[in-house]
N, C-alpha and C. Protein backbone atom coordinates (compact mmCIF):
# COMPACT_ATOMS: atom_id res chain seq x y z
N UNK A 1 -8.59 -74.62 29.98
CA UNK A 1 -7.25 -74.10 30.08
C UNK A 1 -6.30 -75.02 29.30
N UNK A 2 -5.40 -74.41 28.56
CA UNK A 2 -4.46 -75.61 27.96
C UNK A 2 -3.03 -75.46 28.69
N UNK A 3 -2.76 -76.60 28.94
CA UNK A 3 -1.21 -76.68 29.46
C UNK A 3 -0.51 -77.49 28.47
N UNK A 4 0.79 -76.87 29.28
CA UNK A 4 2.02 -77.94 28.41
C UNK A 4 2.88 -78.62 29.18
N UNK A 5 3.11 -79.82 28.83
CA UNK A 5 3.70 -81.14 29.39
C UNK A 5 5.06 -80.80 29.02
N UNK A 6 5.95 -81.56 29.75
CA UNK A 6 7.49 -81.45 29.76
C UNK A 6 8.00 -81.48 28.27
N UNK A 7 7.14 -82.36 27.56
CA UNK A 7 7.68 -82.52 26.16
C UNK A 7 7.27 -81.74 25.25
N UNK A 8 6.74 -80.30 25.83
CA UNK A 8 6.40 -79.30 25.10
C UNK A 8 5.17 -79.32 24.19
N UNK A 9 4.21 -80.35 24.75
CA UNK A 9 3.00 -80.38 23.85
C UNK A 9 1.88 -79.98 24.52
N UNK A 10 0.82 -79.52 23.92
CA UNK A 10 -0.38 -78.79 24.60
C UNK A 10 -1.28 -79.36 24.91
N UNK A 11 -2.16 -79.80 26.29
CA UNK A 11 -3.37 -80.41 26.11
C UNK A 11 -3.93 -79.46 26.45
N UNK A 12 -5.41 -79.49 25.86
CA UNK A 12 -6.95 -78.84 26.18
C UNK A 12 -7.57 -79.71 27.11
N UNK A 13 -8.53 -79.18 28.19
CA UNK A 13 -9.37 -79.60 28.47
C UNK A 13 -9.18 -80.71 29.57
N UNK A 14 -7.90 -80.60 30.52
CA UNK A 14 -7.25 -81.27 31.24
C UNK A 14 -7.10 -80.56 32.53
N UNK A 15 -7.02 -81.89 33.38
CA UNK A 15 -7.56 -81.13 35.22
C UNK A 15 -6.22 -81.31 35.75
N UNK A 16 -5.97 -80.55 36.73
CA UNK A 16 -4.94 -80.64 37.52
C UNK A 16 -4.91 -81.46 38.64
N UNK A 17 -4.18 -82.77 38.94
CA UNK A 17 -4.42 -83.67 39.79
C UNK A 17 -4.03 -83.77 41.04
N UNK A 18 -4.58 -83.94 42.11
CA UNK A 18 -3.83 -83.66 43.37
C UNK A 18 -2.96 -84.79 43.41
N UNK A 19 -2.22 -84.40 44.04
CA UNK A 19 -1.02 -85.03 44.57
C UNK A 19 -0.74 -85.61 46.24
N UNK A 20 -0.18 -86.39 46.74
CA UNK A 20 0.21 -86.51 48.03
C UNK A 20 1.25 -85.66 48.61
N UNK A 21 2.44 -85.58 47.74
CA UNK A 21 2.68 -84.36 47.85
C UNK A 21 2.90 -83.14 47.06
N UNK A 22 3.43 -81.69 47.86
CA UNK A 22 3.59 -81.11 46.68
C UNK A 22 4.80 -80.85 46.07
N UNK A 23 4.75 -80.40 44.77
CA UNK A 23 6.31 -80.03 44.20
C UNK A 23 6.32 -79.17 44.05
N UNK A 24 7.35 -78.24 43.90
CA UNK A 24 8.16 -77.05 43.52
C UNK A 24 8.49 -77.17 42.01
N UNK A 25 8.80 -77.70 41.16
CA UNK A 25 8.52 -77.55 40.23
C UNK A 25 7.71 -78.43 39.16
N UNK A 26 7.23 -79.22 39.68
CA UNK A 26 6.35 -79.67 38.72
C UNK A 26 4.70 -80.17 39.37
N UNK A 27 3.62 -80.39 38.06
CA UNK A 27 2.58 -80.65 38.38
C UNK A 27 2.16 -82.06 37.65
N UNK A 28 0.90 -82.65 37.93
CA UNK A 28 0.83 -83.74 37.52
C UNK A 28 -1.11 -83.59 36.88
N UNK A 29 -1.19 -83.73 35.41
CA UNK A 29 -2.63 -83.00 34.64
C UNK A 29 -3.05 -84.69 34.28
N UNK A 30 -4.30 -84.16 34.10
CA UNK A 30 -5.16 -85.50 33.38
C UNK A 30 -6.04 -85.34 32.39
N UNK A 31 -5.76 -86.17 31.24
CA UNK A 31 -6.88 -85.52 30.54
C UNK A 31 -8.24 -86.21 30.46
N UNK A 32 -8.94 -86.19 29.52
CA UNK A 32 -10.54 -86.79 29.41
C UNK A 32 -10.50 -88.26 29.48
N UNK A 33 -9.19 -88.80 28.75
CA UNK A 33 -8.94 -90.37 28.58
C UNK A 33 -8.70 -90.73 29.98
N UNK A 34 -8.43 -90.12 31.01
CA UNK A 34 -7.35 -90.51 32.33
C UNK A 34 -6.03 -90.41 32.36
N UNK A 35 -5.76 -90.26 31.39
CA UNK A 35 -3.81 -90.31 30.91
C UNK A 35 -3.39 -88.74 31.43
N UNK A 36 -1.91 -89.56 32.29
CA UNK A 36 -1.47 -88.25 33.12
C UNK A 36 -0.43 -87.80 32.13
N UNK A 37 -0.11 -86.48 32.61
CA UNK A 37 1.20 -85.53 31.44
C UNK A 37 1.49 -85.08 33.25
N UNK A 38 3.24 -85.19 33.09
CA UNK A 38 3.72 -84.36 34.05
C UNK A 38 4.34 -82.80 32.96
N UNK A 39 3.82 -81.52 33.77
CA UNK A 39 4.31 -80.20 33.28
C UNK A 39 4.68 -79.64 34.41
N UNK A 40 5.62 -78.81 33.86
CA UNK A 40 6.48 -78.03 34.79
C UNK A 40 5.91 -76.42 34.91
N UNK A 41 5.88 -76.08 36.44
CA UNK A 41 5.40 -75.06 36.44
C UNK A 41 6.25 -73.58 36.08
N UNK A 42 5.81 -72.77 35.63
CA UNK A 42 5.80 -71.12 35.27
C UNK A 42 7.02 -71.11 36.64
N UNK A 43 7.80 -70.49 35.85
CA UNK A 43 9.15 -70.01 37.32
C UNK A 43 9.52 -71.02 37.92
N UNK A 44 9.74 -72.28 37.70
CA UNK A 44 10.35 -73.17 38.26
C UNK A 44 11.36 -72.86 39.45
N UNK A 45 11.81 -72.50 40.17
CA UNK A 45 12.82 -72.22 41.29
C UNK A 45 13.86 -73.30 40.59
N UNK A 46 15.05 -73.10 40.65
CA UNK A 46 16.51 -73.42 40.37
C UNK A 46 16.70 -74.54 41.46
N UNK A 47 16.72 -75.57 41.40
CA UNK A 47 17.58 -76.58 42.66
C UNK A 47 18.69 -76.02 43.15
N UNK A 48 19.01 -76.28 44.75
CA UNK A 48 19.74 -75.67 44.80
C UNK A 48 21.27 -76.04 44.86
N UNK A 49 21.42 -77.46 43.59
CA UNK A 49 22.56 -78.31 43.72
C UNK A 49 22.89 -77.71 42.24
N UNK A 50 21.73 -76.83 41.53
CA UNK A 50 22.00 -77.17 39.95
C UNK A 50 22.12 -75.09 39.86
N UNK A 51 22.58 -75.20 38.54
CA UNK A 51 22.47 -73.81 38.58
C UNK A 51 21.70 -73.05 37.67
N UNK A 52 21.15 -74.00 36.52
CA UNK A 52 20.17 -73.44 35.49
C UNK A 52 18.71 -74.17 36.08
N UNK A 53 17.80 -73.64 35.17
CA UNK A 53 16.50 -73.91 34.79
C UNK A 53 16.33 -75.09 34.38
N UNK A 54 15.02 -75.58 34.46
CA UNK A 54 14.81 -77.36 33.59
C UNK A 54 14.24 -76.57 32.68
N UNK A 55 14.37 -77.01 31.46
CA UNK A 55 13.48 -76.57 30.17
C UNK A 55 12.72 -78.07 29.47
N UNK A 56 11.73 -77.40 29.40
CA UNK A 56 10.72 -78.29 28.67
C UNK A 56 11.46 -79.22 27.18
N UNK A 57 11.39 -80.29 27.47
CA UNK A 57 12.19 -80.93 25.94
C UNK A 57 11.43 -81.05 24.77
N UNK A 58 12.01 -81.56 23.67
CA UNK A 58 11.32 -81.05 22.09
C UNK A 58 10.17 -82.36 22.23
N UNK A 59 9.46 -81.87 21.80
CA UNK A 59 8.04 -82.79 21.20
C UNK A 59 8.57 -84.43 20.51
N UNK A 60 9.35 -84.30 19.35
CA UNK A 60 10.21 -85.37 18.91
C UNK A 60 10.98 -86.73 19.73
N UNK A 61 11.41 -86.20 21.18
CA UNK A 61 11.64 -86.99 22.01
C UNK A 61 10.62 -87.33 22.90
N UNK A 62 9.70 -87.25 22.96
CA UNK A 62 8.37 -88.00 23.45
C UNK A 62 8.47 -89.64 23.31
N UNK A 63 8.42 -90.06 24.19
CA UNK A 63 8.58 -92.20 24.04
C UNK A 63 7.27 -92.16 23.07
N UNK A 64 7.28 -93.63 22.65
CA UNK A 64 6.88 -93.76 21.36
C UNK A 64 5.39 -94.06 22.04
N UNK A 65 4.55 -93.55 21.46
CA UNK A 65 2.88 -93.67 21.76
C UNK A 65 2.77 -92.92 23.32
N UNK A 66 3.32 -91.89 22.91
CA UNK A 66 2.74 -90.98 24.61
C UNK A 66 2.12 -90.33 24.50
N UNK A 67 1.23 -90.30 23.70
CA UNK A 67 0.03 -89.56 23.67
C UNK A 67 -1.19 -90.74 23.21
N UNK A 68 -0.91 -91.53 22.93
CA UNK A 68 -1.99 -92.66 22.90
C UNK A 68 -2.27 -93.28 24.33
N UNK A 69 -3.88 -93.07 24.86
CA UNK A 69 -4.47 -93.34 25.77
C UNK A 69 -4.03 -94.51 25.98
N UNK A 70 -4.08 -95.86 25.35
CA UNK A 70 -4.61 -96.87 25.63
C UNK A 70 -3.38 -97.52 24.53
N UNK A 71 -2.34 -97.97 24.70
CA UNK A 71 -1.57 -99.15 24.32
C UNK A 71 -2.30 -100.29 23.14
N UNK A 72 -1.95 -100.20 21.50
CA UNK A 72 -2.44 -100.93 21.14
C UNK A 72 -1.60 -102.21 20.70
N UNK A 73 -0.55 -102.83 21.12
CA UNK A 73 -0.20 -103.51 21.16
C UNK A 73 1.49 -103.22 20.06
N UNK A 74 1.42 -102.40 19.09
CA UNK A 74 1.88 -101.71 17.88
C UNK A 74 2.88 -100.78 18.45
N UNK A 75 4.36 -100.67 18.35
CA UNK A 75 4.95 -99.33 18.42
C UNK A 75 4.55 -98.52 17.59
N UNK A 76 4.44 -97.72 17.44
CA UNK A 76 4.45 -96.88 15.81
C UNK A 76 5.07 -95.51 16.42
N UNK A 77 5.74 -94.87 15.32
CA UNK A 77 6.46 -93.57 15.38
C UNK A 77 5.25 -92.69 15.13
């Protein structure tokens, strides 16, 4: 199944992790490396302090190496 993480990017091949508790709108995935992605679920329910939707943010604002498993010491863009 592929999901998408808040920052709008897709993983393959990633499990859905239990949690202690649950959320209402979001989930917490893992992929093959161990590295978690929080994604927001399909129909999110509205808070009821806020009055829009959370929308998934652009790929571009991702912190720098968030998709690298393992920290190599290097920022790189």
């Amino acid at each position: 199944m592929i999901y998408t993480d808040i920052f709008n990017i897709k993983h393959e091949n990633a499990k859905v992790v239990d949690t202690h508790n649950s959320f209402n709108r979001i989930f917490v995935i893992e992929d093959t490396n161990g590295v978690r992605y929080t994604c927001l679920r399909e129909n999110a329910p509205v808070m009821p302090k806020s009055a829009t939707h959370f929308k998934t943010l652009r790929s571009k604002n991702a912190p720098l190496n968030y998709l690298s498993p393992y920290f190599t010491g290097k920022r790189v863009k």
